[in-house]
PDB file of N, CA and C in Angstrom:
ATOM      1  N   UNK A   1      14.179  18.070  16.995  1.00  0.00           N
ATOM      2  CA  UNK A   1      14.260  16.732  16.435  1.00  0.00           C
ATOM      3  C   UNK A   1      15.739  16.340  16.371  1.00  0.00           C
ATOM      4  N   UNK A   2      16.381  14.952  16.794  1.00  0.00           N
ATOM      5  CA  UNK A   2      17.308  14.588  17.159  1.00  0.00           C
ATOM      6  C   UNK A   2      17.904  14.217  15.314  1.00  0.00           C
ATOM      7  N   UNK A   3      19.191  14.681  15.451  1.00  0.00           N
ATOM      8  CA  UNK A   3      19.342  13.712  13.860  1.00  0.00           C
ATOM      9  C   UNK A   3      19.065  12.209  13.760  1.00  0.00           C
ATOM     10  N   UNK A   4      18.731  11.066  14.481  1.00  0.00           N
ATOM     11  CA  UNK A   4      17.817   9.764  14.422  1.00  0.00           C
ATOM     12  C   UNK A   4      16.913   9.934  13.692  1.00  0.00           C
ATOM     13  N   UNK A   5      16.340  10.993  14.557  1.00  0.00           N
ATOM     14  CA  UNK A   5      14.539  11.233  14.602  1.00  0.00           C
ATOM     15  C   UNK A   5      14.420  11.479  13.038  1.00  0.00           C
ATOM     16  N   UNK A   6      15.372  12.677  12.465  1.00  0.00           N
ATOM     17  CA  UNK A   6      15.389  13.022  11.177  1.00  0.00           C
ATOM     18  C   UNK A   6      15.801  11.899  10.367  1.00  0.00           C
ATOM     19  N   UNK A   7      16.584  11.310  10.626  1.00  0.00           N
ATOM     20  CA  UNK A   7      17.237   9.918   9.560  1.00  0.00           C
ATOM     21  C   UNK A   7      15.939   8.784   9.892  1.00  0.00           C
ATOM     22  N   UNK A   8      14.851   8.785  10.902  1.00  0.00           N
ATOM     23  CA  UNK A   8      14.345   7.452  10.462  1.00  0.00           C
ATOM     24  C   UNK A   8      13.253   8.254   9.608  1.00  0.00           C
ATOM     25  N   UNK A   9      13.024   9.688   9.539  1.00  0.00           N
ATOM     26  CA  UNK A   9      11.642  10.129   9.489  1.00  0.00           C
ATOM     27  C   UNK A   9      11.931   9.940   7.968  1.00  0.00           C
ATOM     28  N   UNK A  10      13.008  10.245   6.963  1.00  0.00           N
ATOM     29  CA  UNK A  10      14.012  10.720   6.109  1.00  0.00           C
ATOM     30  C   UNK A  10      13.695   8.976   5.505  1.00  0.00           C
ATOM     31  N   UNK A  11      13.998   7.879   6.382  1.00  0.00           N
ATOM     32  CA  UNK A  11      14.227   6.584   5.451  1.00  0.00           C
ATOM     33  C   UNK A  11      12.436   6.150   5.831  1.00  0.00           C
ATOM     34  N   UNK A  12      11.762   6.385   6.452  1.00  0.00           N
ATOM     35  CA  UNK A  12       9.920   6.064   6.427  1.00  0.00           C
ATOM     36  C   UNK A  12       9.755   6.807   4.969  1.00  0.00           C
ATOM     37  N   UNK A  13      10.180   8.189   4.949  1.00  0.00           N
ATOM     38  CA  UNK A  13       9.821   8.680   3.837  1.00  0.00           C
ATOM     39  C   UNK A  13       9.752   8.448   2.458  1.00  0.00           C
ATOM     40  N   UNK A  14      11.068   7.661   2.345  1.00  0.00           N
ATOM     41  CA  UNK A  14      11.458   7.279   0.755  1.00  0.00           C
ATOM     42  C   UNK A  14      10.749   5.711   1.096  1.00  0.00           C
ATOM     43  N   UNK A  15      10.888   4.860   2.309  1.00  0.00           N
ATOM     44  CA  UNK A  15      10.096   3.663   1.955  1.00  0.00           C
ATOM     45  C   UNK A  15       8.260   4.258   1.505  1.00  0.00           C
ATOM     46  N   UNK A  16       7.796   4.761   1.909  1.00  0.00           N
ATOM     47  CA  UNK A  16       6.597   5.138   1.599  1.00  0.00           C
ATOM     48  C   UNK A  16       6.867   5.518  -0.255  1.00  0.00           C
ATOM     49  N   UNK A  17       7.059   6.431   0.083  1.00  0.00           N
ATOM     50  CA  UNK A  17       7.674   6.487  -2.038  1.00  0.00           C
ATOM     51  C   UNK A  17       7.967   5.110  -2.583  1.00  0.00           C
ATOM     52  N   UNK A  18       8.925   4.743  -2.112  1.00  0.00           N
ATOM     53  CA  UNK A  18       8.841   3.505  -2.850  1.00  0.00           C
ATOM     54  C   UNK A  18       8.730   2.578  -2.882  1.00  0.00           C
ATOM     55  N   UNK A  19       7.497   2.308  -2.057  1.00  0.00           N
ATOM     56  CA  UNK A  19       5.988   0.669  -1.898  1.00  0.00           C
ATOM     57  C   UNK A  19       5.300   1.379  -2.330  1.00  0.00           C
ATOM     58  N   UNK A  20       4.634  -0.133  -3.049  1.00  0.00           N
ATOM     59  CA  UNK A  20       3.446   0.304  -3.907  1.00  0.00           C
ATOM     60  C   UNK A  20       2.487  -0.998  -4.091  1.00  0.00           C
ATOM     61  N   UNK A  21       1.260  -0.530  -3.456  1.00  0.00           N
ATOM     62  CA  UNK A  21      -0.006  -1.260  -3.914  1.00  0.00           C
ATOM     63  C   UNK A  21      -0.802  -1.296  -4.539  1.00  0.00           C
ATOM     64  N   UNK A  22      -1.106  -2.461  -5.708  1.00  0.00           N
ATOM     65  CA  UNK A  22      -1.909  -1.655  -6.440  1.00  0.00           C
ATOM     66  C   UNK A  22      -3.598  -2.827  -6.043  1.00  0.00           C
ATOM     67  N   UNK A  23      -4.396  -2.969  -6.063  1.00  0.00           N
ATOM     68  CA  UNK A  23      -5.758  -3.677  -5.719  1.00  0.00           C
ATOM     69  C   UNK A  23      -6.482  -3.107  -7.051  1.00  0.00           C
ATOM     70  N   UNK A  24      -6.631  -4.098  -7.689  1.00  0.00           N
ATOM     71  CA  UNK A  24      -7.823  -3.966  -9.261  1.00  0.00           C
ATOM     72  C   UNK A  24      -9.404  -5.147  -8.047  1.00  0.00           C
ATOM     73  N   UNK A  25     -10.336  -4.611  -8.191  1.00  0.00           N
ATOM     74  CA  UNK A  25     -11.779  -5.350  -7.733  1.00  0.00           C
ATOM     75  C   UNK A  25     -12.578  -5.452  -9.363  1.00  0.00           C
ATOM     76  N   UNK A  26     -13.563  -5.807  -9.061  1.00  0.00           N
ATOM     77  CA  UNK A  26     -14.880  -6.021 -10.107  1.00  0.00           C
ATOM     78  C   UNK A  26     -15.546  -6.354  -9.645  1.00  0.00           C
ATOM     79  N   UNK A  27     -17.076  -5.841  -9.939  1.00  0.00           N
ATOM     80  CA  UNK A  27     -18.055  -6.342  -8.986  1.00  0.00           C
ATOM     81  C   UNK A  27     -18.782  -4.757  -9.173  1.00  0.00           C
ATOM     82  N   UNK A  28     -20.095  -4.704  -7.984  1.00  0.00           N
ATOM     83  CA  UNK A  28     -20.840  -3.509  -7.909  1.00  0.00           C
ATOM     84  C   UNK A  28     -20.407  -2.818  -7.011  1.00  0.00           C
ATOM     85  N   UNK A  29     -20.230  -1.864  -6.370  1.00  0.00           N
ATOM     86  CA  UNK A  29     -20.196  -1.087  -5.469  1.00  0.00           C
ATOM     87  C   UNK A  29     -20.926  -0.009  -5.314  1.00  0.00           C
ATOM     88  N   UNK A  30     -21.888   0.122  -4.026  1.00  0.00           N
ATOM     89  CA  UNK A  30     -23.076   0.747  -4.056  1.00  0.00           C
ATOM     90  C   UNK A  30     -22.101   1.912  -2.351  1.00  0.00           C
ATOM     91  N   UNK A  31     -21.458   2.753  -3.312  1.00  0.00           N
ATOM     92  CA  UNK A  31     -20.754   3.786  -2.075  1.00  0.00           C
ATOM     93  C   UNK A  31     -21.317   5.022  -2.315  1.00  0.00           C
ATOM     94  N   UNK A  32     -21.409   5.693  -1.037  1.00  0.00           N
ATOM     95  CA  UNK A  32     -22.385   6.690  -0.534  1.00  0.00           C
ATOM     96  C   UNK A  32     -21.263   7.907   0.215  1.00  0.00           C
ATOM     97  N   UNK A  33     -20.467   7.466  -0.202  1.00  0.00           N
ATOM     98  CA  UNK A  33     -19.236   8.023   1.065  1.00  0.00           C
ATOM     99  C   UNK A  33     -18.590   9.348   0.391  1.00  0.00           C
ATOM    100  N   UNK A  34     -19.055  10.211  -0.353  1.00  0.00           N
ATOM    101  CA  UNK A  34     -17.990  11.108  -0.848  1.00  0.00           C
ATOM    102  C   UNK A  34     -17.692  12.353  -0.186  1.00  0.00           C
ATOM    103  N   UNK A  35     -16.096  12.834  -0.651  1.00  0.00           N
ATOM    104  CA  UNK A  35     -15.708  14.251   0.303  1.00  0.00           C
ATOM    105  C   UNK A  35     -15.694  15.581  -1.062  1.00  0.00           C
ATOM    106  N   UNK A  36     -16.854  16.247  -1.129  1.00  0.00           N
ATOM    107  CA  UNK A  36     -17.088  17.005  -2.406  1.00  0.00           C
ATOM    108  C   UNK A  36     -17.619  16.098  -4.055  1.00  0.00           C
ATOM    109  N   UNK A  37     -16.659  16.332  -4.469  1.00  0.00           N
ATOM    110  CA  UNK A  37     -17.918  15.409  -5.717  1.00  0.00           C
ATOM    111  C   UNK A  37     -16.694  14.095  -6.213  1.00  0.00           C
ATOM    112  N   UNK A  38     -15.789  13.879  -4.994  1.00  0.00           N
ATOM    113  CA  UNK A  38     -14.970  12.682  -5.261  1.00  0.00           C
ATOM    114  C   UNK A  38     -15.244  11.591  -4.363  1.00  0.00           C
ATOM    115  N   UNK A  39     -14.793  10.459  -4.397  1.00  0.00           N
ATOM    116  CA  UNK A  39     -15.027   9.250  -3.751  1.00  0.00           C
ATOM    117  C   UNK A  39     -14.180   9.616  -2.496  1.00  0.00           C
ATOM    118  N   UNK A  40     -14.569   9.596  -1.199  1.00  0.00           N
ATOM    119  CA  UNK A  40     -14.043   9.259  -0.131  1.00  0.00           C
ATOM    120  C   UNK A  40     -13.059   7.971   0.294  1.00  0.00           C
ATOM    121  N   UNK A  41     -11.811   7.777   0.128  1.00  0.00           N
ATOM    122  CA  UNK A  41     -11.373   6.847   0.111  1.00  0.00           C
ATOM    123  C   UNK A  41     -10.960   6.586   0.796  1.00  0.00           C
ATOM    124  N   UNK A  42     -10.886   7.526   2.053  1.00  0.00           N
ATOM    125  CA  UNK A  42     -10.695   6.816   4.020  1.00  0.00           C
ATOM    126  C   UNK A  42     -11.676   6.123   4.284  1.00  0.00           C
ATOM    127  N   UNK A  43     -13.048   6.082   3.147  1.00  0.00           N
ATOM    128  CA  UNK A  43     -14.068   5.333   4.168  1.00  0.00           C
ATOM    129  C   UNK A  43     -14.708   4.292   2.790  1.00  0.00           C
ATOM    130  N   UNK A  44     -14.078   4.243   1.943  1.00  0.00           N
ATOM    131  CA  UNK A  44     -13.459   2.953   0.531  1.00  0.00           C
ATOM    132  C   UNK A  44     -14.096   1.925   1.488  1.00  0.00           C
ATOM    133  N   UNK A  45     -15.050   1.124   1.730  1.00  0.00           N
ATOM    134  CA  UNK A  45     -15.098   0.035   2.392  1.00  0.00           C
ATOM    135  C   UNK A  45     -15.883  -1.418   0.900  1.00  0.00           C
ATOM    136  N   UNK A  46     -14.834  -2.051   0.575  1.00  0.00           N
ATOM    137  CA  UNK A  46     -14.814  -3.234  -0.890  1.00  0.00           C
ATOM    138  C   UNK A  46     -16.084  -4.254   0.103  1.00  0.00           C
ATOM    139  N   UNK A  47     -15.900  -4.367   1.183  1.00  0.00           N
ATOM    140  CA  UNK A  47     -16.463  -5.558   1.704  1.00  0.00           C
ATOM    141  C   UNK A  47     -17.805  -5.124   2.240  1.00  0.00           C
ATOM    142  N   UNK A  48     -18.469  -4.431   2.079  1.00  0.00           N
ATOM    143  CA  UNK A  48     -19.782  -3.744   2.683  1.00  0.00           C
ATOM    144  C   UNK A  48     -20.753  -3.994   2.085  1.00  0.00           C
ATOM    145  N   UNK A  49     -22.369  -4.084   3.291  1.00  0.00           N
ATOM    146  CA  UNK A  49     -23.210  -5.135   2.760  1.00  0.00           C
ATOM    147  C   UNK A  49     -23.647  -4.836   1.136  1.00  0.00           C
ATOM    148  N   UNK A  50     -23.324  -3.881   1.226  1.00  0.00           N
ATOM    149  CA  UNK A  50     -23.973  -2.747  -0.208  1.00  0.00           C
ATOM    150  C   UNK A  50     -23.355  -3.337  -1.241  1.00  0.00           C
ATOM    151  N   UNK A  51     -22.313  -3.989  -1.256  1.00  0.00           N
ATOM    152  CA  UNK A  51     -21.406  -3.250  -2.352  1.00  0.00           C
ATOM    153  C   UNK A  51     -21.245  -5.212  -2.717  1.00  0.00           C
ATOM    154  N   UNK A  52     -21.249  -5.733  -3.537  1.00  0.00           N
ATOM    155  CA  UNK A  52     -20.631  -7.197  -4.380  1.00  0.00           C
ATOM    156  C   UNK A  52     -19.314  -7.208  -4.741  1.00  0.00           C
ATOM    157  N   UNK A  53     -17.806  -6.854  -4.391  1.00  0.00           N
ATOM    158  CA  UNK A  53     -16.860  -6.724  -4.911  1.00  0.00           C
ATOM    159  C   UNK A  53     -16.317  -7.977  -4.977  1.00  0.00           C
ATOM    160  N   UNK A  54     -15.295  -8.652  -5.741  1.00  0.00           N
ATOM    161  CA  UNK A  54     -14.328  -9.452  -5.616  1.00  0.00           C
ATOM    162  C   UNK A  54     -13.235  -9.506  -6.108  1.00  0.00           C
ATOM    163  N   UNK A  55     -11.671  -9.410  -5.759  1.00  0.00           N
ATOM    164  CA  UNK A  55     -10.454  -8.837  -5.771  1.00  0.00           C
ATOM    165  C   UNK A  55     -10.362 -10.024  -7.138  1.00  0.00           C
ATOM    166  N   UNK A  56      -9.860  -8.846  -8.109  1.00  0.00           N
ATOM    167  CA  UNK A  56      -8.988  -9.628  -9.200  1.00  0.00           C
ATOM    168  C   UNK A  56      -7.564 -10.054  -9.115  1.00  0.00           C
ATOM    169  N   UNK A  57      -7.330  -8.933  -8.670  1.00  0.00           N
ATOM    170  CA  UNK A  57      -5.771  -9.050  -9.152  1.00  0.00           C
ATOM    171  C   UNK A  57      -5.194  -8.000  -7.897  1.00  0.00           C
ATOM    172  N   UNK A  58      -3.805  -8.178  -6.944  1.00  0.00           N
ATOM    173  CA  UNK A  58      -3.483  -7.318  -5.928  1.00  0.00           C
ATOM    174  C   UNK A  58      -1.952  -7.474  -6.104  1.00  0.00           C
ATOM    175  N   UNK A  59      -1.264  -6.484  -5.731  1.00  0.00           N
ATOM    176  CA  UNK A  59       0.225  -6.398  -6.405  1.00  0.00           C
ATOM    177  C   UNK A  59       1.131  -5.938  -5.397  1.00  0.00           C
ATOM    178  N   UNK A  60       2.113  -6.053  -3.987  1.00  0.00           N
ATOM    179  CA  UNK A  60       2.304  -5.144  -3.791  1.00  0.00           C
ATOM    180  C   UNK A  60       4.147  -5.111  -3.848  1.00  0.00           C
ATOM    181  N   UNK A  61       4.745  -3.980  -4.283  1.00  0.00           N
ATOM    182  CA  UNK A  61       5.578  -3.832  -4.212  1.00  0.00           C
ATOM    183  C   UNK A  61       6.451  -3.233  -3.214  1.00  0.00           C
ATOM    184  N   UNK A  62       7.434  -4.226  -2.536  1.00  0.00           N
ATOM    185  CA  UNK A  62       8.266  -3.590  -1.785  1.00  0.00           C
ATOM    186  C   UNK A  62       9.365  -2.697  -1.581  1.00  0.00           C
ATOM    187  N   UNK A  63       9.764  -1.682  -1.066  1.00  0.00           N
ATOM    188  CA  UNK A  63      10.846  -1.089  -1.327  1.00  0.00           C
ATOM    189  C   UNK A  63      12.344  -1.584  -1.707  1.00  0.00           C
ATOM    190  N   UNK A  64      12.609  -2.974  -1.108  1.00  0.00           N
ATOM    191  CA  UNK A  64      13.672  -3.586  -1.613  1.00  0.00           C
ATOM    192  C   UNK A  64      13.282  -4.387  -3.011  1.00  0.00           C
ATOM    193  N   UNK A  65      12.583  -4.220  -3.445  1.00  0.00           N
ATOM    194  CA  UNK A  65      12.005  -4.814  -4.842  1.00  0.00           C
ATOM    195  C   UNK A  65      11.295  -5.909  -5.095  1.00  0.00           C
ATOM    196  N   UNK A  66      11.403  -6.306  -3.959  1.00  0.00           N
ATOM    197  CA  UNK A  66      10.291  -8.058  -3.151  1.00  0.00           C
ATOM    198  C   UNK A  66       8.695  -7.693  -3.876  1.00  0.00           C
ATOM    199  N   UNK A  67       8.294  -8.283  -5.030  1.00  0.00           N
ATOM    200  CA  UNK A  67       7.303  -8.472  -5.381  1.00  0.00           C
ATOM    201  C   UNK A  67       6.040  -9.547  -4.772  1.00  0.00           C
ATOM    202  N   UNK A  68       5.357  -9.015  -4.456  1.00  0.00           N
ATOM    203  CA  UNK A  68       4.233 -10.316  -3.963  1.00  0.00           C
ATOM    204  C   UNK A  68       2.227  -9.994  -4.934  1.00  0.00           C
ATOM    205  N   UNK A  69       2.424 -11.149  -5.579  1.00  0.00           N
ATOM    206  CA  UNK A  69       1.440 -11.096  -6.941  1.00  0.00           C
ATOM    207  C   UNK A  69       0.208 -12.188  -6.280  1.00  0.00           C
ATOM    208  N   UNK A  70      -0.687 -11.623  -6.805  1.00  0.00           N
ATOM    209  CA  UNK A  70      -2.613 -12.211  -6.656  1.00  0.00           C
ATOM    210  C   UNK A  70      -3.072 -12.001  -8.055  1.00  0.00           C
ATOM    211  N   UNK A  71      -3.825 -13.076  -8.275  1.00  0.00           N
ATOM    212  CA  UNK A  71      -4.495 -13.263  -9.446  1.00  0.00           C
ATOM    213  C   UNK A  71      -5.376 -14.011  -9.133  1.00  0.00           C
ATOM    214  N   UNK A  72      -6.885 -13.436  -9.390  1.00  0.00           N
ATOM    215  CA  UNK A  72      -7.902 -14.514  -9.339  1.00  0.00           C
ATOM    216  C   UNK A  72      -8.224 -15.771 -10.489  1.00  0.00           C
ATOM    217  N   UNK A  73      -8.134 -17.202 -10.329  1.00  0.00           N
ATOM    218  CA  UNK A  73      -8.495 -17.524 -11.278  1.00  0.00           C
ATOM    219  C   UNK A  73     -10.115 -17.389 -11.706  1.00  0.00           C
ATOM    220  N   UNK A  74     -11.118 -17.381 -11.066  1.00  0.00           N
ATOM    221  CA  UNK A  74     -12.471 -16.817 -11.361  1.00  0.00           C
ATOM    222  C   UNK A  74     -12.894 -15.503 -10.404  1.00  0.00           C
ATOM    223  N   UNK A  75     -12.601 -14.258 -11.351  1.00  0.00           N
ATOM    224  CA  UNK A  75     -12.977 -13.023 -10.708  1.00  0.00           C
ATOM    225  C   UNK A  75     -14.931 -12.522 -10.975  1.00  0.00           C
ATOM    226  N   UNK A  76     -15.460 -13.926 -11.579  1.00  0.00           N
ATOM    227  CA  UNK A  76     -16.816 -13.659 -11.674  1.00  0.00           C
ATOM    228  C   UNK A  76     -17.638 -12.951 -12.719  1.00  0.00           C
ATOM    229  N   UNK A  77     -16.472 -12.140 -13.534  1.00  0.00           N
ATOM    230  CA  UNK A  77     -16.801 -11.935 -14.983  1.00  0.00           C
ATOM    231  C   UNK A  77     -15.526 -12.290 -16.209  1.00  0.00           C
ATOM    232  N   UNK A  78     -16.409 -12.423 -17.351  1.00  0.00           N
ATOM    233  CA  UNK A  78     -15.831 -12.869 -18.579  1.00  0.00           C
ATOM    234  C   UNK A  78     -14.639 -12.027 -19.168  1.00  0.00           C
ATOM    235  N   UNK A  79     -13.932 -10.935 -18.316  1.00  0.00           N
ATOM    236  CA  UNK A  79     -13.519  -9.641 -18.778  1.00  0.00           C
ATOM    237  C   UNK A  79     -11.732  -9.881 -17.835  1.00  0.00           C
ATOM    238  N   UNK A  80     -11.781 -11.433 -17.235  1.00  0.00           N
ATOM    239  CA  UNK A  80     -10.499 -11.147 -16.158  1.00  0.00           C
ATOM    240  C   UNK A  80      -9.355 -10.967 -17.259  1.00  0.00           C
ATOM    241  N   UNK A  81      -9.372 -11.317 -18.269  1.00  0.00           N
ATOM    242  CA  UNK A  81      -7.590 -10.928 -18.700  1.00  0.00           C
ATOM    243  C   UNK A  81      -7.909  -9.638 -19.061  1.00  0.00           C
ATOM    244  N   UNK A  82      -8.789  -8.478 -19.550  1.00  0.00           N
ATOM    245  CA  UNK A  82      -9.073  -7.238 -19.674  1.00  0.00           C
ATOM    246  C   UNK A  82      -8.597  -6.415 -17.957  1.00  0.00           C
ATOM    247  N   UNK A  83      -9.411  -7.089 -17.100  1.00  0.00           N
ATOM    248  CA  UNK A  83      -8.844  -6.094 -15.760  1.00  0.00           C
ATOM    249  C   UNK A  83      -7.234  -6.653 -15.433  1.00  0.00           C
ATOM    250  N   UNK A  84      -6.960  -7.667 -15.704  1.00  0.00           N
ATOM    251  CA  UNK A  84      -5.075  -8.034 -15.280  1.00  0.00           C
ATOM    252  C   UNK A  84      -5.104  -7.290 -15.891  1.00  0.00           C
ATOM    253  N   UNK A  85      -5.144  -6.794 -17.134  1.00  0.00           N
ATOM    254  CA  UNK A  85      -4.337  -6.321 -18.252  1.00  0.00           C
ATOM    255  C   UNK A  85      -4.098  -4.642 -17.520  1.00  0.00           C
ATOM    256  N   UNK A  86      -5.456  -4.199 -17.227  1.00  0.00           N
ATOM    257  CA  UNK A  86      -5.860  -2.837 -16.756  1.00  0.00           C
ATOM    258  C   UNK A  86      -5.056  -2.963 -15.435  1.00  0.00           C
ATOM    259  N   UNK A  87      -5.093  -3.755 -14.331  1.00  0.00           N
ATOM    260  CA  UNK A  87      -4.072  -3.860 -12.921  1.00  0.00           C
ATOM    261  C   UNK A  87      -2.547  -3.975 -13.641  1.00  0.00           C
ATOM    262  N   UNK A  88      -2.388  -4.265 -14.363  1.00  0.00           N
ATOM    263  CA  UNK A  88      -0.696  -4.421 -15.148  1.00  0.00           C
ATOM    264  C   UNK A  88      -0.250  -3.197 -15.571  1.00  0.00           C
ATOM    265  N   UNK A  89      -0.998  -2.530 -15.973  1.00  0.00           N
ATOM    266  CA  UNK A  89      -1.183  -0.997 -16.588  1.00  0.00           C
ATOM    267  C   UNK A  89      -0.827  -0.212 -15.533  1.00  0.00           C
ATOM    268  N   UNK A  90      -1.377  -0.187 -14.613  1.00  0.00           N
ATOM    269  CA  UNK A  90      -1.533   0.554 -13.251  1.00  0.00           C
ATOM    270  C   UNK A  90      -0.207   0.558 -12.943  1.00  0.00           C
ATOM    271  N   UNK A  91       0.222  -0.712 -12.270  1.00  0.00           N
ATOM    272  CA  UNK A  91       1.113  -1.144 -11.722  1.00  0.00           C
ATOM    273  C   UNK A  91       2.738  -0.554 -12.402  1.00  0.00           C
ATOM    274  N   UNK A  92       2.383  -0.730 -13.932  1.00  0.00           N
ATOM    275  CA  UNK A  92       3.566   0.078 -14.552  1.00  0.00           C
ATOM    276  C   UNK A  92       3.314   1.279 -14.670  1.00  0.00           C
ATOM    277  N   UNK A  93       2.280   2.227 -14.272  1.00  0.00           N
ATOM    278  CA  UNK A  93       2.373   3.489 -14.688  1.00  0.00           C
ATOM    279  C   UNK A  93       3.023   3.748 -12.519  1.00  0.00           C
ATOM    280  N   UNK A  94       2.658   3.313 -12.214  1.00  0.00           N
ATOM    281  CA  UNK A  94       2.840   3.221 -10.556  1.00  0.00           C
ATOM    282  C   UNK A  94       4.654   3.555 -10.286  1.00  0.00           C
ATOM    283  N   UNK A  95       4.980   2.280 -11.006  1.00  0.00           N
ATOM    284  CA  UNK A  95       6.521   2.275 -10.659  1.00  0.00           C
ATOM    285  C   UNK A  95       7.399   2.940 -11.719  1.00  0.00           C
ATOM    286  N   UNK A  96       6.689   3.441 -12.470  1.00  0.00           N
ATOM    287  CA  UNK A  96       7.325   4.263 -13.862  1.00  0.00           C
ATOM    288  C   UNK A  96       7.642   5.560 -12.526  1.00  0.00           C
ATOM    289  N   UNK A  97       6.325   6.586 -11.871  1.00  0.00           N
ATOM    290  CA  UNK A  97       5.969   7.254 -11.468  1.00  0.00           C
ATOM    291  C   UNK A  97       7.495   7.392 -10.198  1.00  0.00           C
ATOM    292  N   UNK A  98       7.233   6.294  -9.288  1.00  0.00           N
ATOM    293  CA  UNK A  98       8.098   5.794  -8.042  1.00  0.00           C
ATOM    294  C   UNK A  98       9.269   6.720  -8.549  1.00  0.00           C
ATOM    295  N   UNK A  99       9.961   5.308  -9.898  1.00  0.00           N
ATOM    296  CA  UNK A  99      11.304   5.512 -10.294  1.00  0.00           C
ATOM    297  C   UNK A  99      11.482   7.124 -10.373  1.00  0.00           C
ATOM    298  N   UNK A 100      10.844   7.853 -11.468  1.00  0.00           N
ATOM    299  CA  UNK A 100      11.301   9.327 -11.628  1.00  0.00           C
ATOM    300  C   UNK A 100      11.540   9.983 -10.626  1.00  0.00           C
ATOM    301  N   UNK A 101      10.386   9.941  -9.309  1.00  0.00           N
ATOM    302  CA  UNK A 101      10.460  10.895  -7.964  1.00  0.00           C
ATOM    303  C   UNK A 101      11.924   9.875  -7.651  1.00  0.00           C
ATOM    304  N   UNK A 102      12.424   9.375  -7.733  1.00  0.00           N
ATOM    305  CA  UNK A 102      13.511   8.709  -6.965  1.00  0.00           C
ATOM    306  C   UNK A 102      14.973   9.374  -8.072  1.00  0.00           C
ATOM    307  N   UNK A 103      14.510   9.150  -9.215  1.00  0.00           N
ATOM    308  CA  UNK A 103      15.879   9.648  -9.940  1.00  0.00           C
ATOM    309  C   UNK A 103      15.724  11.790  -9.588  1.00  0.00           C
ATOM    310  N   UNK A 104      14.694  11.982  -9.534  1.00  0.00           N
ATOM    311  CA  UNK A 104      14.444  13.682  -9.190  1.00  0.00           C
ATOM    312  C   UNK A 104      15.493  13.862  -7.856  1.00  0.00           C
ATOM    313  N   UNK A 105      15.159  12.951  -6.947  1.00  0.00           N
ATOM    314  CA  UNK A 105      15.869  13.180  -5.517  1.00  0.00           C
ATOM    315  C   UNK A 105      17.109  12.931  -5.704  1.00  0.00           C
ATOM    316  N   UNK A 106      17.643  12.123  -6.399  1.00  0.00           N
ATOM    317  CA  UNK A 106      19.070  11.887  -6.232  1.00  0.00           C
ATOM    318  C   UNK A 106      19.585  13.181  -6.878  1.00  0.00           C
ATOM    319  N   UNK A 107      19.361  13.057  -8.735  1.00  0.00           N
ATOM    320  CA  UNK A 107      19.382  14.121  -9.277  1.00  0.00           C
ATOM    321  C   UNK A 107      19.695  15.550  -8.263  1.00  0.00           C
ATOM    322  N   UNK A 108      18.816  16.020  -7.362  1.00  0.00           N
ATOM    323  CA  UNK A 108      19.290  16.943  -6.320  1.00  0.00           C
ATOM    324  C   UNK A 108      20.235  16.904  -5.537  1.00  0.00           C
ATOM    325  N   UNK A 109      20.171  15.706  -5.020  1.00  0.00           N
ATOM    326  CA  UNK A 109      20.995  15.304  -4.275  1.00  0.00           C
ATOM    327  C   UNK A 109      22.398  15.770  -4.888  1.00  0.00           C
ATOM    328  N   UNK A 110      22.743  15.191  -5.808  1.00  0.00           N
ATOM    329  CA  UNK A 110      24.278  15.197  -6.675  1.00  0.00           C
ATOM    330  C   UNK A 110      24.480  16.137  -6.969  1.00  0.00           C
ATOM    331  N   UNK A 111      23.504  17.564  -7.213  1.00  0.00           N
ATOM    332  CA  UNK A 111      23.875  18.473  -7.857  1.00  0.00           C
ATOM    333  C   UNK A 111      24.270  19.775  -6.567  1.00  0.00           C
ATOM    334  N   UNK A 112      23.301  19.220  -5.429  1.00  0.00           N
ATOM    335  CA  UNK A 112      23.894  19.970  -4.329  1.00  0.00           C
ATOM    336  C   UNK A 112      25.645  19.638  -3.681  1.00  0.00           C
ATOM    337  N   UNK A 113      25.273  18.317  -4.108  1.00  0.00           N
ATOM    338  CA  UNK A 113      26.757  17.692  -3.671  1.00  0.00           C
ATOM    339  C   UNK A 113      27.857  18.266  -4.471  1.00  0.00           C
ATOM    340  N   UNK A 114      27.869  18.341  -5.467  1.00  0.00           N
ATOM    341  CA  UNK A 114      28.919  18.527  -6.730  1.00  0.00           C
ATOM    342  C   UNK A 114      28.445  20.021  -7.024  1.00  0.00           C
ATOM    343  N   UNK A 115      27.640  20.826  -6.004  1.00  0.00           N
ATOM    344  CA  UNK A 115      27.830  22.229  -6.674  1.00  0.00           C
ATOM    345  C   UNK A 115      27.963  23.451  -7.653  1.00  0.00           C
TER     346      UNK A 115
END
């Protein structure tokens, strides 16, 4: 591997760490898809004939800090400021999460540097 190869693999890496999506739904979902006794979430399909979903609230955060926000005004039940509230939750436990793995790496970083 060329040092490029390593420096783009190196900056994909930390952008992946630090974007973040978060998708809150409501609705039924009638999924059949699991890998052991958890939900299969390569095969997560919201829009399937089975399933009634409709997106409340979708969040995603970019690595340069570019926020882009969804809010349904009728998500179809009486409960939408309860799920924002619950997608808001997420979203800060999300980038609480981001930040630390990011202060951990530097943290290393500096201490290898400064020895």
């Amino acid at each position: 591997m060329s040092l490029a190869d390593a420096l783009k693999k190196v900056r994909d890496d930390i952008t992946d760490l630090t974007a973040l999506e978060v998708l809150t739904f409501t609705g039924t979902l009638e999924q059949t898809e699991f890998n052991g006794d958890a939900l299969d979430w390569n095969r997560f399909t919201p829009n399937s004939e089975r399933s009634t979903l409709v997106l409340v609230a979708a969040t995603r955060v970019r690595p340069n800090m570019d926020v882009v926000n969804f809010y349904t005004n009728n998500p179809g039940t009486e409960t939408r400021e309860e799920l924002i509230e619950l997608h808001r939750s997420v979203l800060e436990v999300g980038m609480q999460v981001r930040m630390d793995f990011i202060k951990m790496f530097k943290d290393q970083i500096l201490s290898q540097l400064t020895g």
